[in-house]
C-alpha atoms as a PDB file:
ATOM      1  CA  UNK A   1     -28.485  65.085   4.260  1.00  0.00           C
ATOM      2  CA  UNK A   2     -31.490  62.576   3.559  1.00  0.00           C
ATOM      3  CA  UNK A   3     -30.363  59.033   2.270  1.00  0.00           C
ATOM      4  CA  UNK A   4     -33.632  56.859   0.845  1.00  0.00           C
ATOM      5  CA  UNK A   5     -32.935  52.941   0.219  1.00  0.00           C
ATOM      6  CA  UNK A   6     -34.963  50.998  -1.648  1.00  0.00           C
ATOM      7  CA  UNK A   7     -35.639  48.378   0.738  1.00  0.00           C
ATOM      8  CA  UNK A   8     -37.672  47.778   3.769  1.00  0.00           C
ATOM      9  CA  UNK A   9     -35.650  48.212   7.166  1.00  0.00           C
ATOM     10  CA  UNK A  10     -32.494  45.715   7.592  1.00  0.00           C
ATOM     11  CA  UNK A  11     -30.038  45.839   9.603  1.00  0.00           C
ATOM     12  CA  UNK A  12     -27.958  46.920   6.363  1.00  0.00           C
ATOM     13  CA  UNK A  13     -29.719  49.555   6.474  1.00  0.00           C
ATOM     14  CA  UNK A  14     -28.908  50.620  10.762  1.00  0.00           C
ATOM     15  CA  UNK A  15     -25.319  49.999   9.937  1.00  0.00           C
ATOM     16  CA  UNK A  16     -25.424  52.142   7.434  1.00  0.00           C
ATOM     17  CA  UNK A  17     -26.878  54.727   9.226  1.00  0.00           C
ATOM     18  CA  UNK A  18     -24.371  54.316  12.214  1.00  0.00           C
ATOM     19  CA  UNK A  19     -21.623  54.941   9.353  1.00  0.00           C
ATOM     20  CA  UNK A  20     -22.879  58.056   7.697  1.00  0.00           C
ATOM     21  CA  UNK A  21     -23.692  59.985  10.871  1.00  0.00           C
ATOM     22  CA  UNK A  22     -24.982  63.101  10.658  1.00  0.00           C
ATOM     23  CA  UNK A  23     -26.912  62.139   7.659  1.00  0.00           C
ATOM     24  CA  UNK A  24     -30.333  60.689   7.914  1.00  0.00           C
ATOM     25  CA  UNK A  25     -30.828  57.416   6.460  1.00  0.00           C
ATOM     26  CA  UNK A  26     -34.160  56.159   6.085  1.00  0.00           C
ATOM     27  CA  UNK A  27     -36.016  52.546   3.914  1.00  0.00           C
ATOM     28  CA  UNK A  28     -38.684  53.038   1.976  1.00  0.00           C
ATOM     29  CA  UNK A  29     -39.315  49.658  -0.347  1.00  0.00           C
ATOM     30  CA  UNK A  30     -40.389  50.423  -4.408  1.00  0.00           C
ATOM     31  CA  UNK A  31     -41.594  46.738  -4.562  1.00  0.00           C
ATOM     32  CA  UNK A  32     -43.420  44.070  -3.347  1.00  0.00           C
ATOM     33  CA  UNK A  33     -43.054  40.486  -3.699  1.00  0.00           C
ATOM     34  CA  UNK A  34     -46.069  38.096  -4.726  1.00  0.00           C
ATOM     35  CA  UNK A  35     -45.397  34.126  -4.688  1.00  0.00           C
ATOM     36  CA  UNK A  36     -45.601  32.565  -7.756  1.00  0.00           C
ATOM     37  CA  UNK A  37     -47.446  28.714  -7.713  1.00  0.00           C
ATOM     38  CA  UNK A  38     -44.249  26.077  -7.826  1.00  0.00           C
ATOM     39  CA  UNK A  39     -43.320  22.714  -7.101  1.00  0.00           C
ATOM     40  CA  UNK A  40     -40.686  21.663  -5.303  1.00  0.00           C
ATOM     41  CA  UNK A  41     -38.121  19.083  -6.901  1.00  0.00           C
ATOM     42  CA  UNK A  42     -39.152  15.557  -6.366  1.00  0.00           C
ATOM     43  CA  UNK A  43     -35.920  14.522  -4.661  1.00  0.00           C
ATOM     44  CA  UNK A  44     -33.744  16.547  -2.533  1.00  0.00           C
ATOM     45  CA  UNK A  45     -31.106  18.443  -4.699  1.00  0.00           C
ATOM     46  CA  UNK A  46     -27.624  17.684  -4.147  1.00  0.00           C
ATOM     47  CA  UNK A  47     -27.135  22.066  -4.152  1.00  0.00           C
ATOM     48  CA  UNK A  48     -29.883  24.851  -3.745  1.00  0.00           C
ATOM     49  CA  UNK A  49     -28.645  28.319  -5.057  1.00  0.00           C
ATOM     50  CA  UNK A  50     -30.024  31.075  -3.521  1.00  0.00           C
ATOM     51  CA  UNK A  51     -29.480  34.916  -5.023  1.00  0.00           C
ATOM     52  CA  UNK A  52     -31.654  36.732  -3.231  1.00  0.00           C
ATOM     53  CA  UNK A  53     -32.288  37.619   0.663  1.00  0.00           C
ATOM     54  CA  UNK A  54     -36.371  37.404   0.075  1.00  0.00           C
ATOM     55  CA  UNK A  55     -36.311  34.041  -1.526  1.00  0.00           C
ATOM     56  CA  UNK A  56     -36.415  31.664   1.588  1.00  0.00           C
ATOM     57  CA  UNK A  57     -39.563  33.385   2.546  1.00  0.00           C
ATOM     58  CA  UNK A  58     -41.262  31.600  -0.509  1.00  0.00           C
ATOM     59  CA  UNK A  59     -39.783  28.440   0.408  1.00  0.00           C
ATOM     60  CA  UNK A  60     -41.120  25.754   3.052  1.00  0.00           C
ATOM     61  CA  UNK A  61     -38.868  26.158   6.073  1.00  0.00           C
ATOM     62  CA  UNK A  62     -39.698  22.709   7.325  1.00  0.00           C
ATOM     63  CA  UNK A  63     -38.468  20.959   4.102  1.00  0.00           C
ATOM     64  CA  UNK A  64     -35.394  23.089   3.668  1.00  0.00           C
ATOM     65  CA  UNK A  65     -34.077  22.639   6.800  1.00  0.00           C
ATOM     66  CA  UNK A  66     -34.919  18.374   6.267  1.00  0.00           C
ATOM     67  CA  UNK A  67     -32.584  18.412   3.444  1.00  0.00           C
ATOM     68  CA  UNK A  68     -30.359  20.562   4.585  1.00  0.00           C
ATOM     69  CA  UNK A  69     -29.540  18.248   7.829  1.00  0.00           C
ATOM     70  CA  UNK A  70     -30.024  15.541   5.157  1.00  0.00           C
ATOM     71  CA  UNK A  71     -27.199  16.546   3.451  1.00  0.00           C
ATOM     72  CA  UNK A  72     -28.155  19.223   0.500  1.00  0.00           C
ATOM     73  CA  UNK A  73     -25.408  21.743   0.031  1.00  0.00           C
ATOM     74  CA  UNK A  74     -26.351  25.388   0.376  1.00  0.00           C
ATOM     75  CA  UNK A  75     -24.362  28.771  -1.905  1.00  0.00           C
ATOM     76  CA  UNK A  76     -26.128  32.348  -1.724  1.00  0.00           C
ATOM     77  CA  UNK A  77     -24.389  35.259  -3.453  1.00  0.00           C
ATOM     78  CA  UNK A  78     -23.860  37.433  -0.093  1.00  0.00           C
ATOM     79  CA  UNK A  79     -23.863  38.103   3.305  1.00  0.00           C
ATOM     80  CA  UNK A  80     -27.790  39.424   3.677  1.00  0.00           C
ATOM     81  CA  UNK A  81     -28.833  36.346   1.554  1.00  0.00           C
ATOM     82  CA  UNK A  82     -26.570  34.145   4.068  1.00  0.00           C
ATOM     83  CA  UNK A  83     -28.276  35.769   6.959  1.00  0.00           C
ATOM     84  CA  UNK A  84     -32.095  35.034   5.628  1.00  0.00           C
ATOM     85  CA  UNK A  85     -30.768  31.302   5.348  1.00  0.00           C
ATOM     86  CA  UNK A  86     -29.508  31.065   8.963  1.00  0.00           C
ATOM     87  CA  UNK A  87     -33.087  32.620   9.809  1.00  0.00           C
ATOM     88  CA  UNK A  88     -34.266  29.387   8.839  1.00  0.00           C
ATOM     89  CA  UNK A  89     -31.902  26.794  10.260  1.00  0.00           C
ATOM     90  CA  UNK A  90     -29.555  26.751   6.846  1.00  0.00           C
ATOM     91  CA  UNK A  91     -25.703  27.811   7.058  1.00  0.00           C
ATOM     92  CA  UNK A  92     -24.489  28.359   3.531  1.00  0.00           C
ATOM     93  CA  UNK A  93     -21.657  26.287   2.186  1.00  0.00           C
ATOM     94  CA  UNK A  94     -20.664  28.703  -0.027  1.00  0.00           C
ATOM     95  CA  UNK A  95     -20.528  32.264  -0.211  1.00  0.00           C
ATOM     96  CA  UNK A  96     -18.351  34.028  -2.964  1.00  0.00           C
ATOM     97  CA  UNK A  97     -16.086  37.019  -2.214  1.00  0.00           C
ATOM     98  CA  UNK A  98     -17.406  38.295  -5.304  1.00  0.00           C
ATOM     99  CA  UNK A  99     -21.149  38.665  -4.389  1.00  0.00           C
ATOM    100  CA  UNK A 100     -23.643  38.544  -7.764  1.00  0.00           C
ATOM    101  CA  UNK A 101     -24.618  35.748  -9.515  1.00  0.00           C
ATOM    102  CA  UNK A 102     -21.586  35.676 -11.549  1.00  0.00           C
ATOM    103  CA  UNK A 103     -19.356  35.315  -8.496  1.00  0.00           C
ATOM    104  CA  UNK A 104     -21.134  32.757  -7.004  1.00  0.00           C
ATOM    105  CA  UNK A 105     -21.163  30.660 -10.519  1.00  0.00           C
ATOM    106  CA  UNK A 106     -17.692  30.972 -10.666  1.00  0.00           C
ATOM    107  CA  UNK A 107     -16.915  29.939  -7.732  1.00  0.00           C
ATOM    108  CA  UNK A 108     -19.126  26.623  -7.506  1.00  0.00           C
ATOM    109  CA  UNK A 109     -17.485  25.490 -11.051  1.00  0.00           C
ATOM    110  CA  UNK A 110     -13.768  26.213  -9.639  1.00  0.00           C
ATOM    111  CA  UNK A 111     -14.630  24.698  -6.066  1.00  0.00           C
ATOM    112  CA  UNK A 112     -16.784  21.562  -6.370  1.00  0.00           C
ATOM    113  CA  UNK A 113     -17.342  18.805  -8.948  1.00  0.00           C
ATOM    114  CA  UNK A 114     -20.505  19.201 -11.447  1.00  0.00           C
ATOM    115  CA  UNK A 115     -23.728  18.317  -9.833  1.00  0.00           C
ATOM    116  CA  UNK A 116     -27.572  18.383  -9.297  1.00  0.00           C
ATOM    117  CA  UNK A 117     -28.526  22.007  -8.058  1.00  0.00           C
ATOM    118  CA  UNK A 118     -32.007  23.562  -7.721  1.00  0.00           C
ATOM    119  CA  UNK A 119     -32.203  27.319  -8.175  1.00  0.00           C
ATOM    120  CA  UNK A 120     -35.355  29.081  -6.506  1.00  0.00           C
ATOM    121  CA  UNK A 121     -35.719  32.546  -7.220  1.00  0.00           C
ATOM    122  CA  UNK A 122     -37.307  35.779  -8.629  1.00  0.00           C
ATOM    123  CA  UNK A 123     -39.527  35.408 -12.130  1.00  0.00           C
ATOM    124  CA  UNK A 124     -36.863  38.248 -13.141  1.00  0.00           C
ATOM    125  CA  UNK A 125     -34.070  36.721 -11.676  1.00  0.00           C
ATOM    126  CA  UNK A 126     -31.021  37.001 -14.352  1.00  0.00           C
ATOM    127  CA  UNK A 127     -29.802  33.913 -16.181  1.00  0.00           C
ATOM    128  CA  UNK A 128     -26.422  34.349 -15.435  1.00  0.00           C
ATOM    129  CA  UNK A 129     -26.142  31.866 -12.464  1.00  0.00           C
ATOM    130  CA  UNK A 130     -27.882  29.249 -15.182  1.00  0.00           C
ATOM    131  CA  UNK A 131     -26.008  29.892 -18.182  1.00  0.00           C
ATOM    132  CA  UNK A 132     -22.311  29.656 -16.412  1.00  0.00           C
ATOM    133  CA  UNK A 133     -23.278  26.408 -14.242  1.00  0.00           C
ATOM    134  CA  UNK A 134     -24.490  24.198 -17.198  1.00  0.00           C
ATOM    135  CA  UNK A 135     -21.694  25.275 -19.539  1.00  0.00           C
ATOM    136  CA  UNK A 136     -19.364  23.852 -16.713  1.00  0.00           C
ATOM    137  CA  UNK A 137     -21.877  20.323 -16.941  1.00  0.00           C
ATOM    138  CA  UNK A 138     -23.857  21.102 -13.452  1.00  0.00           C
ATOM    139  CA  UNK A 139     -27.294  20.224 -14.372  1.00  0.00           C
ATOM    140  CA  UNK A 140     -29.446  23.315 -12.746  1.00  0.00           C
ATOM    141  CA  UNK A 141     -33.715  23.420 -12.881  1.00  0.00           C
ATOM    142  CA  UNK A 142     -34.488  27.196 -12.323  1.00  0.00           C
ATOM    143  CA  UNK A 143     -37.961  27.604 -10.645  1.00  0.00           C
ATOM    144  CA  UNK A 144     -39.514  31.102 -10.175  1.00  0.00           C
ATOM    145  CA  UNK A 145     -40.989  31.003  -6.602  1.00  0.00           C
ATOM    146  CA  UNK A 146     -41.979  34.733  -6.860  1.00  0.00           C
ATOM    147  CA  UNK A 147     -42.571  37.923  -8.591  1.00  0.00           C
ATOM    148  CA  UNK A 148     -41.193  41.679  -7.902  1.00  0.00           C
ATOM    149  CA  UNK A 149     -44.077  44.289  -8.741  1.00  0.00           C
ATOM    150  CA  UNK A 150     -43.645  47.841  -8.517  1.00  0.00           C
ATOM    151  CA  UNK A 151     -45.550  49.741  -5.915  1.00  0.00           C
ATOM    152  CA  UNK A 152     -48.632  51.706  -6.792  1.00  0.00           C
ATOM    153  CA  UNK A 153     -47.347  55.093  -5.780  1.00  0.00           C
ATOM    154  CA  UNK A 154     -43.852  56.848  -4.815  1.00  0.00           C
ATOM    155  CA  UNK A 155     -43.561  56.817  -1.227  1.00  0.00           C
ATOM    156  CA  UNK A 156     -43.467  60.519  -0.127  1.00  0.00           C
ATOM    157  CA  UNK A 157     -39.673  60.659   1.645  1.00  0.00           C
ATOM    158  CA  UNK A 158     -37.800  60.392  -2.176  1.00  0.00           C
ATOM    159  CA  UNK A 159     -38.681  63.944  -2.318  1.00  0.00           C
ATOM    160  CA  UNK A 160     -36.862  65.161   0.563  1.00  0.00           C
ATOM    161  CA  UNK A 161     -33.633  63.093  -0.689  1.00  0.00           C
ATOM    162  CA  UNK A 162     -30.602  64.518  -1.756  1.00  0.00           C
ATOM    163  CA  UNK A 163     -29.128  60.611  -2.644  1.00  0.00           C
ATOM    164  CA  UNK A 164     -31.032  57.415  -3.094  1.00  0.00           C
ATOM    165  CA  UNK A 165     -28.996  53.841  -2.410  1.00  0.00           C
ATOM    166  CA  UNK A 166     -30.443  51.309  -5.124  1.00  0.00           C
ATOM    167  CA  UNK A 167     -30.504  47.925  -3.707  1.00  0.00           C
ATOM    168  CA  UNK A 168     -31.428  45.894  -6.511  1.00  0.00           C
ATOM    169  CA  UNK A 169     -32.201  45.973 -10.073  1.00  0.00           C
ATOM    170  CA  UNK A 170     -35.903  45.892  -9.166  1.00  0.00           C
ATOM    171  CA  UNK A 171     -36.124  48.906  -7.293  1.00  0.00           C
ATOM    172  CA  UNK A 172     -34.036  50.631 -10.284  1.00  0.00           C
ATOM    173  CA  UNK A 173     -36.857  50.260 -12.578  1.00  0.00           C
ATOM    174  CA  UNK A 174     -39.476  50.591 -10.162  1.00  0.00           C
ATOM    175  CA  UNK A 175     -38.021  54.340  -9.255  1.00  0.00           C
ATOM    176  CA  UNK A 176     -37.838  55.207 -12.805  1.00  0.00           C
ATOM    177  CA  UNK A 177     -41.396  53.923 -13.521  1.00  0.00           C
ATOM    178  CA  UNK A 178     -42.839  55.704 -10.356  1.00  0.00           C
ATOM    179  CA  UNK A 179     -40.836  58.971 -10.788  1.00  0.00           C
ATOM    180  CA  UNK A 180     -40.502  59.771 -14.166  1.00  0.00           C
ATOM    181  CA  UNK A 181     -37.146  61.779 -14.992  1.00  0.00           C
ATOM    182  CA  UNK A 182     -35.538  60.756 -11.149  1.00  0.00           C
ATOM    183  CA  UNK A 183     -33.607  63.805 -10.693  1.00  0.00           C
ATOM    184  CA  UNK A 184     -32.087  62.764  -7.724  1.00  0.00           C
ATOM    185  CA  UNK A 185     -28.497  60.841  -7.936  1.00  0.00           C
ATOM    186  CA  UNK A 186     -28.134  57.556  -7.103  1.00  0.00           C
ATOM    187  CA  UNK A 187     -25.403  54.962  -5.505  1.00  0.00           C
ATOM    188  CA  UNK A 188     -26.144  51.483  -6.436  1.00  0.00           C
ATOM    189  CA  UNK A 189     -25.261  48.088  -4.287  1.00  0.00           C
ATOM    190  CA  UNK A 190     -23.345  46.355  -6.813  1.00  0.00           C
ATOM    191  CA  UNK A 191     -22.729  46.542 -10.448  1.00  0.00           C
ATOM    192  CA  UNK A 192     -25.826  44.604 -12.077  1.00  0.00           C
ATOM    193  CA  UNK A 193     -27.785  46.903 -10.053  1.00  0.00           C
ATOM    194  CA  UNK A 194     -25.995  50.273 -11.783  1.00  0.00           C
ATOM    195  CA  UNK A 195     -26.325  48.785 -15.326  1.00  0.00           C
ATOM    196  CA  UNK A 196     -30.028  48.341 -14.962  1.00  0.00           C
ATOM    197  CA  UNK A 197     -30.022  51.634 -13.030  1.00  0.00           C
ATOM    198  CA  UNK A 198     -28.164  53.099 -16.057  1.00  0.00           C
ATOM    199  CA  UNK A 199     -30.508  51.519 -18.860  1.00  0.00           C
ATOM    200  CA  UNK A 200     -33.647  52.881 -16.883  1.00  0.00           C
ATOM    201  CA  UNK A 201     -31.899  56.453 -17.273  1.00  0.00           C
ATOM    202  CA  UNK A 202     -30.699  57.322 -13.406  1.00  0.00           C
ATOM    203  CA  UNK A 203     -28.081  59.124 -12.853  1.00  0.00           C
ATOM    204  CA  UNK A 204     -25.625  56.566 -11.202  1.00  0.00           C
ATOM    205  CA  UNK A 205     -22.606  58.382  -9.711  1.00  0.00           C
ATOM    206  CA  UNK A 206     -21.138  55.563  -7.960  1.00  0.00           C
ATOM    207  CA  UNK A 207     -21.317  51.471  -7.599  1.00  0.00           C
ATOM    208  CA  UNK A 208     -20.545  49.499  -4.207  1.00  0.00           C
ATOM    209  CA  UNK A 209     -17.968  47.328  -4.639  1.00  0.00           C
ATOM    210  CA  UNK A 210     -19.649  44.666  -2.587  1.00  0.00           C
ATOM    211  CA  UNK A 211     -23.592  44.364  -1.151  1.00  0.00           C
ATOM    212  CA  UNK A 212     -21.773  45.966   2.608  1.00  0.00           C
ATOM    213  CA  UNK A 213     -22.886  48.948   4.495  1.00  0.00           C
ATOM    214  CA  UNK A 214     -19.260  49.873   4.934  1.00  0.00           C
ATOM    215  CA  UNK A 215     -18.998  49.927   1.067  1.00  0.00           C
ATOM    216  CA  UNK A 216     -22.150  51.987   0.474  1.00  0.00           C
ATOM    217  CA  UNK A 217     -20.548  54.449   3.317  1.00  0.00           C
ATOM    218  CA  UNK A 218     -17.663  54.855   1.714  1.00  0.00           C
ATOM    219  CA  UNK A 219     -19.552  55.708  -1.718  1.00  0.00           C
ATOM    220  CA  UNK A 220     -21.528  57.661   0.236  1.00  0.00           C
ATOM    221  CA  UNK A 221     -18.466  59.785   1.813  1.00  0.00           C
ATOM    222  CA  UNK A 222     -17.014  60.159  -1.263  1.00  0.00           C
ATOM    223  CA  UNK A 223     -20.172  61.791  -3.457  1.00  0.00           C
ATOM    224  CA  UNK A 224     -21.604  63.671  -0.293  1.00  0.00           C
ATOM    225  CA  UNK A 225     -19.240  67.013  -1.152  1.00  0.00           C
ATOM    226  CA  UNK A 226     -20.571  67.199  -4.470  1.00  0.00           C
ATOM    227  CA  UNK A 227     -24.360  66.660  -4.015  1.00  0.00           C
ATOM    228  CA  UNK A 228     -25.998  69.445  -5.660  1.00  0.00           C
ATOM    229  CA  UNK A 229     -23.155  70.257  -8.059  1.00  0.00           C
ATOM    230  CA  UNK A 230     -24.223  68.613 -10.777  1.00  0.00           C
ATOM    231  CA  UNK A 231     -20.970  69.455 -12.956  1.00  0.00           C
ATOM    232  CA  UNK A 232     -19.238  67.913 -10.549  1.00  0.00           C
ATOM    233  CA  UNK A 233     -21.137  64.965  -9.775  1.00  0.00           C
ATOM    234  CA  UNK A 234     -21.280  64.308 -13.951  1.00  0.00           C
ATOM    235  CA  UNK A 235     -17.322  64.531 -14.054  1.00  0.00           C
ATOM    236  CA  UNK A 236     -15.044  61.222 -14.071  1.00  0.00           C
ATOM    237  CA  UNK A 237     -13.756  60.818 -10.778  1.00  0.00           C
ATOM    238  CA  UNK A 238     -10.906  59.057  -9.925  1.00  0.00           C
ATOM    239  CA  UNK A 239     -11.448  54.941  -8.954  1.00  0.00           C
ATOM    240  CA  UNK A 240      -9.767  54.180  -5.490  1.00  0.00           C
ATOM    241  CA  UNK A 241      -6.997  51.805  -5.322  1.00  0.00           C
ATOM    242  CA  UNK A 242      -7.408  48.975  -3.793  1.00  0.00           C
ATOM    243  CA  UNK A 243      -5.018  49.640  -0.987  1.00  0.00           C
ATOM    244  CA  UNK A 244      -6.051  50.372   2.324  1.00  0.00           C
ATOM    245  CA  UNK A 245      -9.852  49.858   3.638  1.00  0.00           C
ATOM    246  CA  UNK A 246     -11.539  51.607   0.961  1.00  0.00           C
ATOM    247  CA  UNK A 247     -14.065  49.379  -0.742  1.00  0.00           C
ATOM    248  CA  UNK A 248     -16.077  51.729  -2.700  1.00  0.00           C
ATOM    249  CA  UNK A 249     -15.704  52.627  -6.613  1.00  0.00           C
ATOM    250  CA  UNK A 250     -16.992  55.674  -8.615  1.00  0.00           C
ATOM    251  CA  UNK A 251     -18.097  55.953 -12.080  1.00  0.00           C
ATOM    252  CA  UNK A 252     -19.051  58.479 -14.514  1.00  0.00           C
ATOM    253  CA  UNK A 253     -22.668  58.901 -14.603  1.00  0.00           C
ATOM    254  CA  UNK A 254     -24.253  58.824 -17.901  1.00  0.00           C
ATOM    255  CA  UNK A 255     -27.761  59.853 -17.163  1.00  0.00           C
ATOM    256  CA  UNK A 256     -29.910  60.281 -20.157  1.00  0.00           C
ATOM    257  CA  UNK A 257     -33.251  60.768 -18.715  1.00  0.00           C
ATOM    258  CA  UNK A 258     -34.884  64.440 -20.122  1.00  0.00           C
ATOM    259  CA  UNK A 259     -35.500  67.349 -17.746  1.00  0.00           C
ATOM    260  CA  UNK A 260     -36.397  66.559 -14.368  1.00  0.00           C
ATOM    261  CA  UNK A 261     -39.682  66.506 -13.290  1.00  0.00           C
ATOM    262  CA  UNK A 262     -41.784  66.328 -10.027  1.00  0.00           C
ATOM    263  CA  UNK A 263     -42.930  62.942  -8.843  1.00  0.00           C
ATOM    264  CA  UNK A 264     -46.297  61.709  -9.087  1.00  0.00           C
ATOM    265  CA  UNK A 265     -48.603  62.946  -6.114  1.00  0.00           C
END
């Protein structure tokens, strides 16, 4: 079986491969990132925010790392943001179990006092993060450092998939934009990723419970018997309990994109 993510090569995407053997997982990115002109805050913040693994890559190393030893607190909303951090000399202070914005909101209003926090991120980035920090009194400035574009042309390995793992909420669009009428199911990373999924008209037929490989696998595992079924892959299907080591959750797809078509040459 051919699994497509939409994201360049990771290493989420090798352990995911080492966890679905013998399927064939393979990356192939729907977007690209351009850097939007920005300043940088006049002072160093007392917090930086980052919700996104390609943010620090619009962001001067040199400086971050200066207030980072200089004391600036670091949160990130998961474990491959965390790791594109430590790529530049920063080691998160915070990282929420629950990994989206929302989580990471949450847990900077119930852990720490209000404060000064800069928020670099996407021009699309959600205001989520925003809107829960200053209704608890932190006083956030949101900068856009870049933009997500969709590519010019669907790379050619979608049509050989039989499941596609949506990594964020801009590849969602971009794959319904580039392939018009997607019929190909899809497992997304995390909930915000599914609703966009949903509202671009993809089939979603089941959500990660957390941005992990092992919770992708387990989706994964649990769809794989019914790929080409499409009855069966459009019927509820039971959520796991929480028990055990499963960390995967499925959900009735509500696809209503019109007949499928073939993707653009």
């Amino acid at each position: 079986m051919q699994i497509v993510l939409t994201r360049p090569d990771s290493p989420l995407v090798r352990e995911l491969a080492a966890l679905v053997t013998p399927s064939r997982v393979t990356a192939a990115a729907l977007t690209r990132q351009i850097a939007v002109p920005h300043q940088l805050p006049g002072a160093p913040p007392q917090w930086v925010a980052i919700t996104s693994p390609r943010t620090p890559q619009f962001l001067p190393a040199a400086v971050v790392r200066d207030w980072y030893e200089d004391g600036t607190q670091f949160a990130c909303t998961g474990p491959a943001t965390a790791r594109a951090l430590t790529q530049i000399g920063v080691r998160p202070r915070e990282i929420p179990t629950h990994s989206s914005a929302a989580g990471l909101a949450a847990a900077l209003t119930e852990k720490y006092a209000p404060a000064k926090l800069w928020f670099p991120g996407s021009a699309g980035a959600s205001g989520v993060l925003v809107e829960q920090l200053r209704l608890a009194k932190w006083q956030v400035a949101y900068t856009p450092v870049y933009r997500t574009v969709a590519l010019d042309t669907l790379p050619g390995v979608y049509e050989d998939a039989a499941l596609i793992v949506v990594t964020a909420g801009s590849a969602a669009r971009a794959l319904a934009k580039l392939w018009s009428a997607c019929p190909i199911p899809v497992v997304t990373i995390g909930e915000p990723s599914a609703t966009t999924a949903r509202t671009a008209g993809l089939t979603v037929v089941a959500v990660a419970s957390e941005p992990t490989a092992r919770a992708l696998a387990e989706c994964i595992k649990m769809v794989s018997p019914n790929l080409g079924d499409e009855d069966a892959l459009l019927a509820p299907t039971p959520t796991p309990t929480k028990s055990g080591t499963n960390t995967a959750s499925t959900i009735t797809s509500t696809n209503t994109a019109a007949t499928p078509t073939a993707p653009p040459a």
